[in-house]
PDB file of N, CA and C in Angstrom:
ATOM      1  N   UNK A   1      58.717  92.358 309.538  1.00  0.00           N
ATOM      2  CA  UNK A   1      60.072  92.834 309.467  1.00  0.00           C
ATOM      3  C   UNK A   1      60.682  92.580 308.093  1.00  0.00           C
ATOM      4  N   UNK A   2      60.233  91.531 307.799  1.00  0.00           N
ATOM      5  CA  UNK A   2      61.050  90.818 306.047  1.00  0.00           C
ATOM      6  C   UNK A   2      61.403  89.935 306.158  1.00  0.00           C
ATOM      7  N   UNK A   3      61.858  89.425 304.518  1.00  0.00           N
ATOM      8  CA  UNK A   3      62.043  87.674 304.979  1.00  0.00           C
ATOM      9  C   UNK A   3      63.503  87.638 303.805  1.00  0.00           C
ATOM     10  N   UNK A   4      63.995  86.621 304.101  1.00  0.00           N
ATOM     11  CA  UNK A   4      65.257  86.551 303.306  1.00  0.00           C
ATOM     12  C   UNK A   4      64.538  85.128 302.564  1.00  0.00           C
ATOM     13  N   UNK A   5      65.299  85.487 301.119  1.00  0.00           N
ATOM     14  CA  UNK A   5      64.722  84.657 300.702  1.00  0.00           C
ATOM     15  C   UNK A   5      65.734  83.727 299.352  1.00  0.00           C
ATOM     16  N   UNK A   6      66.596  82.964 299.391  1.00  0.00           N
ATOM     17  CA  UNK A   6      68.237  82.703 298.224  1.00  0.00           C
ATOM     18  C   UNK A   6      67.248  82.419 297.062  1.00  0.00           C
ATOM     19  N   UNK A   7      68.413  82.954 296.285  1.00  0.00           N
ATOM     20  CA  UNK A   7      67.734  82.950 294.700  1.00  0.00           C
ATOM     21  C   UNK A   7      68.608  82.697 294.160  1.00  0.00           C
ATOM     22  N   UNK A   8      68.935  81.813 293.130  1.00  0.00           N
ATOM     23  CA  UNK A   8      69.744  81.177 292.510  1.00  0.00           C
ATOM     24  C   UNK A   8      70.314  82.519 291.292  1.00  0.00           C
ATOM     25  N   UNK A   9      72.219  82.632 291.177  1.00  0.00           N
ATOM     26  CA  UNK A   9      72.462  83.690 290.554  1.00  0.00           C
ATOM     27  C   UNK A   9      73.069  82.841 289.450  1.00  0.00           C
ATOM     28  N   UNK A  10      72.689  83.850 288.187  1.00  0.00           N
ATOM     29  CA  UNK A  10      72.798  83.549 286.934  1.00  0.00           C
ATOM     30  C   UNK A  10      73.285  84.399 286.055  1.00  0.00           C
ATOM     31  N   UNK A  11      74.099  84.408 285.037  1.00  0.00           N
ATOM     32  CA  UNK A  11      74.864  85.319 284.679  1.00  0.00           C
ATOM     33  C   UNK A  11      73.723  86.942 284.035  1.00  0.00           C
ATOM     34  N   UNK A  12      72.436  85.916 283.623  1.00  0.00           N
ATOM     35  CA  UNK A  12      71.335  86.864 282.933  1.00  0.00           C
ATOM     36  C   UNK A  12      71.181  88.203 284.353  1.00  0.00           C
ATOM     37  N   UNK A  13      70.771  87.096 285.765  1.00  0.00           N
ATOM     38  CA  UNK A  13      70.856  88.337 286.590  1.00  0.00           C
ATOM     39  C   UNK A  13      72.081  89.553 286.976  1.00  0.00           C
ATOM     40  N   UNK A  14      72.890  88.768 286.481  1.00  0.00           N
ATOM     41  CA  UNK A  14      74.088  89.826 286.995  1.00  0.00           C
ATOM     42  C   UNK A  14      74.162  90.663 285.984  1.00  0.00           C
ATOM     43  N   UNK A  15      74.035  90.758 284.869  1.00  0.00           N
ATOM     44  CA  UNK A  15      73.747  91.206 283.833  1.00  0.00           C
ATOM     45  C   UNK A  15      73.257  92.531 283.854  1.00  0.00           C
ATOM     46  N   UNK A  16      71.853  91.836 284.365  1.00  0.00           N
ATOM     47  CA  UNK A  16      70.894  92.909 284.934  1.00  0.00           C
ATOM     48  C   UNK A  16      70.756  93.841 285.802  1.00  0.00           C
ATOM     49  N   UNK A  17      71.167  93.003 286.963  1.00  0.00           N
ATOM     50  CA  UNK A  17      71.460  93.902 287.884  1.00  0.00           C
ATOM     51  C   UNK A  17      72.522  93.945 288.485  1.00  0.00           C
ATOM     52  N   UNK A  18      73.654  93.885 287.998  1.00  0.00           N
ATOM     53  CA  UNK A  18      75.367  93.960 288.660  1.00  0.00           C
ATOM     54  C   UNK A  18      75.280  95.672 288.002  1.00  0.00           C
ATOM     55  N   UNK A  19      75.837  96.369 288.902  1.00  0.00           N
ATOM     56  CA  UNK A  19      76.323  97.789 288.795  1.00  0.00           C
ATOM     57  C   UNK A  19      77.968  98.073 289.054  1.00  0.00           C
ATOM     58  N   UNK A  20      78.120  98.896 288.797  1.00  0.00           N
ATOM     59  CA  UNK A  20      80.127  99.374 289.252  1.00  0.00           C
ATOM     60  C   UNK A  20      79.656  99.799 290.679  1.00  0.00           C
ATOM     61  N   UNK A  21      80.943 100.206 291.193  1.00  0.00           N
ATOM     62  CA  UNK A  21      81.137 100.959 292.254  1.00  0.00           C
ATOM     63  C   UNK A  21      80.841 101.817 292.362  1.00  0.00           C
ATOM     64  N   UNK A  22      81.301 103.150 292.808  1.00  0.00           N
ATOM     65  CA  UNK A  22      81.041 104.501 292.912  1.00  0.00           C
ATOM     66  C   UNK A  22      81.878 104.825 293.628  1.00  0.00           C
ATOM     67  N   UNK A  23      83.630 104.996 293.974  1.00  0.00           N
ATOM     68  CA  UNK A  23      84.291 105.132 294.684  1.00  0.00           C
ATOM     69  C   UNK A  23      85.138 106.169 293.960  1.00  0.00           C
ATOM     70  N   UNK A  24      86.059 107.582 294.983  1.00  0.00           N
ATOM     71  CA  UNK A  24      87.102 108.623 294.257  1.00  0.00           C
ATOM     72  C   UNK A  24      88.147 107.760 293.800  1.00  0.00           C
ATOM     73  N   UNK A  25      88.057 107.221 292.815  1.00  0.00           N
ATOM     74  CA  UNK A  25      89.568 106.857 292.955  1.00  0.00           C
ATOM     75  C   UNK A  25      90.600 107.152 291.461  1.00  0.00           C
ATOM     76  N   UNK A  26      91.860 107.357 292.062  1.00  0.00           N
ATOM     77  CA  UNK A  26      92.842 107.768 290.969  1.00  0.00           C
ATOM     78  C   UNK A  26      92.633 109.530 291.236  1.00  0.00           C
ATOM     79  N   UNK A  27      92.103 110.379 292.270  1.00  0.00           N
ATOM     80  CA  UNK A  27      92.535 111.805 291.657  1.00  0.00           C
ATOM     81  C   UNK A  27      93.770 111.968 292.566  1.00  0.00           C
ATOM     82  N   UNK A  28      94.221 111.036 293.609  1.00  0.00           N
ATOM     83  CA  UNK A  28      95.777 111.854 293.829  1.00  0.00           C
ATOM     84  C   UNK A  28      96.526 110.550 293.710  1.00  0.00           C
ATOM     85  N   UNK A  29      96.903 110.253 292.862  1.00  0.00           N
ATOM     86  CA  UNK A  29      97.597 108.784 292.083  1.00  0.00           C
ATOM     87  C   UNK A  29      98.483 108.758 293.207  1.00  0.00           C
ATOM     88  N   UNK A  30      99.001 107.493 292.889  1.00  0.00           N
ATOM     89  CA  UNK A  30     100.316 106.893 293.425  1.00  0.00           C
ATOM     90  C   UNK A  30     101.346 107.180 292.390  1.00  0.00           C
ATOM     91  N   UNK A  31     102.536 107.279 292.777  1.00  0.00           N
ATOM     92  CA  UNK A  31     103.755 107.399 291.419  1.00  0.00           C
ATOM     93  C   UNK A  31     105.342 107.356 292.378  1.00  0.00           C
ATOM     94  N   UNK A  32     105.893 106.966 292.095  1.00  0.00           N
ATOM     95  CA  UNK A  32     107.269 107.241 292.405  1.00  0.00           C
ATOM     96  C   UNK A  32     108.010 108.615 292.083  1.00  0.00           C
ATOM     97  N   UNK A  33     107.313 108.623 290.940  1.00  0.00           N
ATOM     98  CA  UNK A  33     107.448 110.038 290.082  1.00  0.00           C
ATOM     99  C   UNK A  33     106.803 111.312 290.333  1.00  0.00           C
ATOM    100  N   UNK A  34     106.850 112.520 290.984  1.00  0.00           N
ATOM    101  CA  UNK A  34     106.141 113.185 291.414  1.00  0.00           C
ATOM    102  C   UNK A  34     105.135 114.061 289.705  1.00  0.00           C
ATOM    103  N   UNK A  35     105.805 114.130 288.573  1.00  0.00           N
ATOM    104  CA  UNK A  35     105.624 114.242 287.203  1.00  0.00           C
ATOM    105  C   UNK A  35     103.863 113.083 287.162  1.00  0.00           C
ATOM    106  N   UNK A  36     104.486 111.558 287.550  1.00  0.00           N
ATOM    107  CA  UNK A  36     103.270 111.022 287.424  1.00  0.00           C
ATOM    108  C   UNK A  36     101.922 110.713 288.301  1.00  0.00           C
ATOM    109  N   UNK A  37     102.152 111.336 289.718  1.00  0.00           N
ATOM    110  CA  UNK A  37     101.362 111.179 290.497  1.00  0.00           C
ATOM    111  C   UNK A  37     101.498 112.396 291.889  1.00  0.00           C
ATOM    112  N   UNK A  38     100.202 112.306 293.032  1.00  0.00           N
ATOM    113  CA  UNK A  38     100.452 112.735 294.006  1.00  0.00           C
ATOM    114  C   UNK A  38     101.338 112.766 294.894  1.00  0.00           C
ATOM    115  N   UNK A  39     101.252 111.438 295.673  1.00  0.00           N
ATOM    116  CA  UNK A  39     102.237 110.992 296.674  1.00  0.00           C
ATOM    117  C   UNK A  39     102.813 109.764 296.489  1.00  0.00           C
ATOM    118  N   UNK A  40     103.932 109.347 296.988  1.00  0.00           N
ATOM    119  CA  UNK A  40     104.920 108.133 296.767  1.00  0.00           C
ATOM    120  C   UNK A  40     104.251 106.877 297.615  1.00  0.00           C
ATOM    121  N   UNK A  41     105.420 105.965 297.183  1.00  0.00           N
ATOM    122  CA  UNK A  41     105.023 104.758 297.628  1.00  0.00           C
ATOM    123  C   UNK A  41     104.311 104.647 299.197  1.00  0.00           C
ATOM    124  N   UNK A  42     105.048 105.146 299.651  1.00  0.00           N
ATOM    125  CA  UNK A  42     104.754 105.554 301.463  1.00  0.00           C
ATOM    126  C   UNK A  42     103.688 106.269 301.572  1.00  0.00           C
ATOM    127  N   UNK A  43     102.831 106.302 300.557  1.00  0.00           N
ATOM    128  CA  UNK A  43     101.693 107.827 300.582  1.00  0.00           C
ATOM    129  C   UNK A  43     102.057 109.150 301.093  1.00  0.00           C
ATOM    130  N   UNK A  44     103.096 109.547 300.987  1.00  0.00           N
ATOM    131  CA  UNK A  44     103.632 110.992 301.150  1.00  0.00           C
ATOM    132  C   UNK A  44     103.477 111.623 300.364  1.00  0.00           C
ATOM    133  N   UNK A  45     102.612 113.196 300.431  1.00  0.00           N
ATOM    134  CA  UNK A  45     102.655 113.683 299.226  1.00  0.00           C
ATOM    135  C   UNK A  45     103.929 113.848 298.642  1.00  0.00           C
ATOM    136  N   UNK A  46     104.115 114.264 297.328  1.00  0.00           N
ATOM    137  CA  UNK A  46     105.502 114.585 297.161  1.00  0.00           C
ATOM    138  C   UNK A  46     106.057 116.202 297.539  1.00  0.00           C
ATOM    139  N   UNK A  47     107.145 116.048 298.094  1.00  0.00           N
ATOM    140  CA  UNK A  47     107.626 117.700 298.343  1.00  0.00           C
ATOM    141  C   UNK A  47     107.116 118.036 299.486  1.00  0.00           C
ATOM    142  N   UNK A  48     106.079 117.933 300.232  1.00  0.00           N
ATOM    143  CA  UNK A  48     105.112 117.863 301.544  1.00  0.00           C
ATOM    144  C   UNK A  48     106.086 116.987 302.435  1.00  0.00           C
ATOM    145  N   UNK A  49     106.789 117.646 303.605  1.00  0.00           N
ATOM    146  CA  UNK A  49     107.326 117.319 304.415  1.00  0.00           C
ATOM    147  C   UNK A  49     106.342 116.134 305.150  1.00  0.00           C
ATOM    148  N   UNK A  50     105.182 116.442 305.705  1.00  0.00           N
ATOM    149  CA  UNK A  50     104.599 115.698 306.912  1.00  0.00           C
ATOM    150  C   UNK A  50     102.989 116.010 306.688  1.00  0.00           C
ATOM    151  N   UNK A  51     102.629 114.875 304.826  1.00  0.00           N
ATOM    152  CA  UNK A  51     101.555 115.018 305.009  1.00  0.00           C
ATOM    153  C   UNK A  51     101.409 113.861 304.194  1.00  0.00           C
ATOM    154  N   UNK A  52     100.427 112.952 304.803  1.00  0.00           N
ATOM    155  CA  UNK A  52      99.914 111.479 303.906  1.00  0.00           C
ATOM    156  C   UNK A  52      98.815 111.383 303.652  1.00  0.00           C
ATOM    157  N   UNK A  53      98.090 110.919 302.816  1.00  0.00           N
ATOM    158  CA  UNK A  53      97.042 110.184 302.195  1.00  0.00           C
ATOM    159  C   UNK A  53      96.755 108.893 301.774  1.00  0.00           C
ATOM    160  N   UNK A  54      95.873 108.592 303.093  1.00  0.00           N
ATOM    161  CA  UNK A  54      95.376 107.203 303.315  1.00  0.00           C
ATOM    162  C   UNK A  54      93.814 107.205 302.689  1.00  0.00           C
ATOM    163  N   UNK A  55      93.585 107.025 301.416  1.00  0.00           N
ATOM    164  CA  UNK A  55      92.362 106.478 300.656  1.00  0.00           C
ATOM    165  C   UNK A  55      92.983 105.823 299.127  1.00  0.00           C
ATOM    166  N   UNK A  56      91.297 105.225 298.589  1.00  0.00           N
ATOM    167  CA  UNK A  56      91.170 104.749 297.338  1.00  0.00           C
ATOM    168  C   UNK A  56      91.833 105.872 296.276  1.00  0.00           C
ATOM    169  N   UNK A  57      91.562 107.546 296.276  1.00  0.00           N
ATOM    170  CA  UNK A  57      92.114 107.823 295.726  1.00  0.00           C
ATOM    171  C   UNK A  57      93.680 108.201 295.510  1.00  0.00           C
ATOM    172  N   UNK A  58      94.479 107.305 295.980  1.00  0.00           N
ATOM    173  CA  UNK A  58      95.538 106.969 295.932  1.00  0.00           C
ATOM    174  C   UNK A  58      95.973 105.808 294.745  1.00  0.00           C
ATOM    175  N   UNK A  59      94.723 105.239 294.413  1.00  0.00           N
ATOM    176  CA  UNK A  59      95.074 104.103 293.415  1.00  0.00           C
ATOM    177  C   UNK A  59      95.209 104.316 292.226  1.00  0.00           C
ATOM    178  N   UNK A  60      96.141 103.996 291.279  1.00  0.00           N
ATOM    179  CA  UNK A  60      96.473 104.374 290.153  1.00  0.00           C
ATOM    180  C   UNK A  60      95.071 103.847 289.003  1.00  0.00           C
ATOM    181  N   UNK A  61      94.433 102.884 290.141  1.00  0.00           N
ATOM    182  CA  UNK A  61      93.389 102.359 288.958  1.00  0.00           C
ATOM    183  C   UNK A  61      92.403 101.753 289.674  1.00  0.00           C
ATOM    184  N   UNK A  62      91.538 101.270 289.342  1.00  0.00           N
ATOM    185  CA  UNK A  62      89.867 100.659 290.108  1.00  0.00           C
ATOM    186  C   UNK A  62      89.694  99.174 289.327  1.00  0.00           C
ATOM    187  N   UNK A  63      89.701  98.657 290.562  1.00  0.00           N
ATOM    188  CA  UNK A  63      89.450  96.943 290.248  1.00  0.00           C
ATOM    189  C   UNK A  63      87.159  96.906 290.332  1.00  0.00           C
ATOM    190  N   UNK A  64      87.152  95.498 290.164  1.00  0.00           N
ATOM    191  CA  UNK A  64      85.920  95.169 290.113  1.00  0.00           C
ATOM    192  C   UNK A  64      85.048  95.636 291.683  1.00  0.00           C
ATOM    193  N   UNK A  65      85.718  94.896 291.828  1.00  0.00           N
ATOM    194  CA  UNK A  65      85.892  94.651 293.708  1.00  0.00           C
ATOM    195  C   UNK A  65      86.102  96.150 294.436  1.00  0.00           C
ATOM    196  N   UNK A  66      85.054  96.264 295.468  1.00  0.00           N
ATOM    197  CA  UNK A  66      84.754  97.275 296.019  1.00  0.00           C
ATOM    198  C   UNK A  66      86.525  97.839 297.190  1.00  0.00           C
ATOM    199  N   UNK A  67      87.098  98.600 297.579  1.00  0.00           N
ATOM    200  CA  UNK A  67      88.225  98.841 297.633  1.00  0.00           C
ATOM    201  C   UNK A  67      88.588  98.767 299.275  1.00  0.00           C
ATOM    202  N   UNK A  68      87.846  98.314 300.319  1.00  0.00           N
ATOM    203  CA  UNK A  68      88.013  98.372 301.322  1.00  0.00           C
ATOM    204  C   UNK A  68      88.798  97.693 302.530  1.00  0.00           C
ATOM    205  N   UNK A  69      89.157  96.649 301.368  1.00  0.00           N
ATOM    206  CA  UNK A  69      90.046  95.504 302.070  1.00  0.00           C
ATOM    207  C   UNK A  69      91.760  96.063 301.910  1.00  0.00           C
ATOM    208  N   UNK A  70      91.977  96.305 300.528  1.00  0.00           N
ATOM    209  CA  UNK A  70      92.910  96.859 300.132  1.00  0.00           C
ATOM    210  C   UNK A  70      93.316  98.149 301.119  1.00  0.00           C
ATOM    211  N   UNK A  71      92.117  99.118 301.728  1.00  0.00           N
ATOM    212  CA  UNK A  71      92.312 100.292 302.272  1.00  0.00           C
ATOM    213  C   UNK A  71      92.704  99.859 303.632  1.00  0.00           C
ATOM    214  N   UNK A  72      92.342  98.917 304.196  1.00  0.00           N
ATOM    215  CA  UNK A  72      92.853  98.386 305.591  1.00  0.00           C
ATOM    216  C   UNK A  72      94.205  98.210 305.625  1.00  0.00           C
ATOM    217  N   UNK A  73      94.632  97.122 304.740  1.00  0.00           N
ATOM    218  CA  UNK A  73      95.735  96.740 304.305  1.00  0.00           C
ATOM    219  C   UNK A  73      96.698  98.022 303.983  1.00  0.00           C
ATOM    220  N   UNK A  74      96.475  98.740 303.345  1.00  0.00           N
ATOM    221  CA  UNK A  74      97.212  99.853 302.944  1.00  0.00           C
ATOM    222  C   UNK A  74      97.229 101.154 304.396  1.00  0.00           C
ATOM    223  N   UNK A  75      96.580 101.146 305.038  1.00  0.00           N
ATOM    224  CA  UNK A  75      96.166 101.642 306.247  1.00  0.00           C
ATOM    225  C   UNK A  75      97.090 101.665 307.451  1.00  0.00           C
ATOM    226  N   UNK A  76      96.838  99.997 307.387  1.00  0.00           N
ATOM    227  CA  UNK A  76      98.027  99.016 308.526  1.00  0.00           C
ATOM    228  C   UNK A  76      99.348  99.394 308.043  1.00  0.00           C
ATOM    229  N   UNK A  77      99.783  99.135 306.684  1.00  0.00           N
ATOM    230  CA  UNK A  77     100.977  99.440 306.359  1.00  0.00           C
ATOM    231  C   UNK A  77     101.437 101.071 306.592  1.00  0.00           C
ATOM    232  N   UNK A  78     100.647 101.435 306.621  1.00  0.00           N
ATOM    233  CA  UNK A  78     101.059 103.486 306.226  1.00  0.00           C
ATOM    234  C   UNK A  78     101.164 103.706 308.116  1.00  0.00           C
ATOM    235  N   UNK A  79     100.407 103.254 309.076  1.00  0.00           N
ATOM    236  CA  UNK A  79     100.842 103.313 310.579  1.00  0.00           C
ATOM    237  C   UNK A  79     101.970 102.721 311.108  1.00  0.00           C
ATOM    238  N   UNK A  80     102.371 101.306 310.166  1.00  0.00           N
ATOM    239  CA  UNK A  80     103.777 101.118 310.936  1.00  0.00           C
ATOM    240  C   UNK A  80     104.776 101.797 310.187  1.00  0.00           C
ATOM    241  N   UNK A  81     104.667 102.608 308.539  1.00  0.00           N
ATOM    242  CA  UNK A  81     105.735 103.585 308.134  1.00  0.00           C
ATOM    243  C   UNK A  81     105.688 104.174 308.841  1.00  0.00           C
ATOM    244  N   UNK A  82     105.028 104.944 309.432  1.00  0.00           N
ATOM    245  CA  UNK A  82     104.877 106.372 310.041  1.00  0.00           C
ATOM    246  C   UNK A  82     105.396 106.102 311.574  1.00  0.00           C
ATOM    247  N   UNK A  83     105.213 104.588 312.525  1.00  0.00           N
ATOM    248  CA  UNK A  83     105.338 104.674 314.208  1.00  0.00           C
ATOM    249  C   UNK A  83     107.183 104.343 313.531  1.00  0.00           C
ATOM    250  N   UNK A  84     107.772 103.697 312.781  1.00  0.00           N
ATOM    251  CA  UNK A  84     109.042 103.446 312.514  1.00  0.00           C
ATOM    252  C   UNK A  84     109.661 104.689 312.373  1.00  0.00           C
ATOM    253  N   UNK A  85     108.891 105.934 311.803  1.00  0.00           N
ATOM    254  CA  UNK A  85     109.292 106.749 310.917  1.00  0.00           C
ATOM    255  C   UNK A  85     109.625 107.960 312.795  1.00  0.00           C
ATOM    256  N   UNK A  86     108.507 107.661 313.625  1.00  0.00           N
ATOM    257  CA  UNK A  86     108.840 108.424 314.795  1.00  0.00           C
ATOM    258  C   UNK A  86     109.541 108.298 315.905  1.00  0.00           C
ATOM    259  N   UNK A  87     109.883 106.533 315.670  1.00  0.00           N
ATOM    260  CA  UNK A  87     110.744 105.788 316.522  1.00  0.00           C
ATOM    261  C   UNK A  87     112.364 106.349 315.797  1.00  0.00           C
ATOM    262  N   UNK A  88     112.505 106.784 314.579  1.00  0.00           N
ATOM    263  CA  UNK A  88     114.018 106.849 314.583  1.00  0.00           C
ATOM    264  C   UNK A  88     114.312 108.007 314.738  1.00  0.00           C
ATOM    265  N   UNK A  89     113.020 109.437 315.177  1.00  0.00           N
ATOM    266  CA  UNK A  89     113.205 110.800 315.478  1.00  0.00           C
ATOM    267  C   UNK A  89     113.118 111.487 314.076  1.00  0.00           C
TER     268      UNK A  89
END
């Protein structure tokens, strides 16, 4: 089946073999400003009555760190805008 096997990490290996990500991110920005981005703080597009965007490419920029924690987080937040947003009609 395979065997696991710890190997001591060293900056030479990361070096070597540390790669980026590969994630969309930044083609429908965040902005307050519809001039500087897609959709607003709330992920609403701008001008788009009743349409959001919940991903990475929402981020104005790309950290080291793979983006999935942030997307939960941002996720959770964009469902209670939206159940608040149907609770006041």
């Amino acid at each position: 089946m395979g065997r696991f096997e710890l190997e001591e990490i060293t900056m030479a290996k990361m070096r070597e073999r540390g790669m980026g990500h590969f994630h969309h991110i930044g083609t429908t920005r965040m902005s307050a400003d519809p001039k500087d981005g897609v959709v607003d703080p709330n992920l609403k597009v701008h001008d788009v009555g009743n349409l959001y965007i919940a991903g990475s490419s929402v981020f104005p920029t790309a950290g080291q760190s793979g983006p999935t924690m942030m997307l939960i987080g941002m996720a959770y937040r964009l469902a209670g805008h939206v159940s608040d947003k149907l609770a006041r009609g």
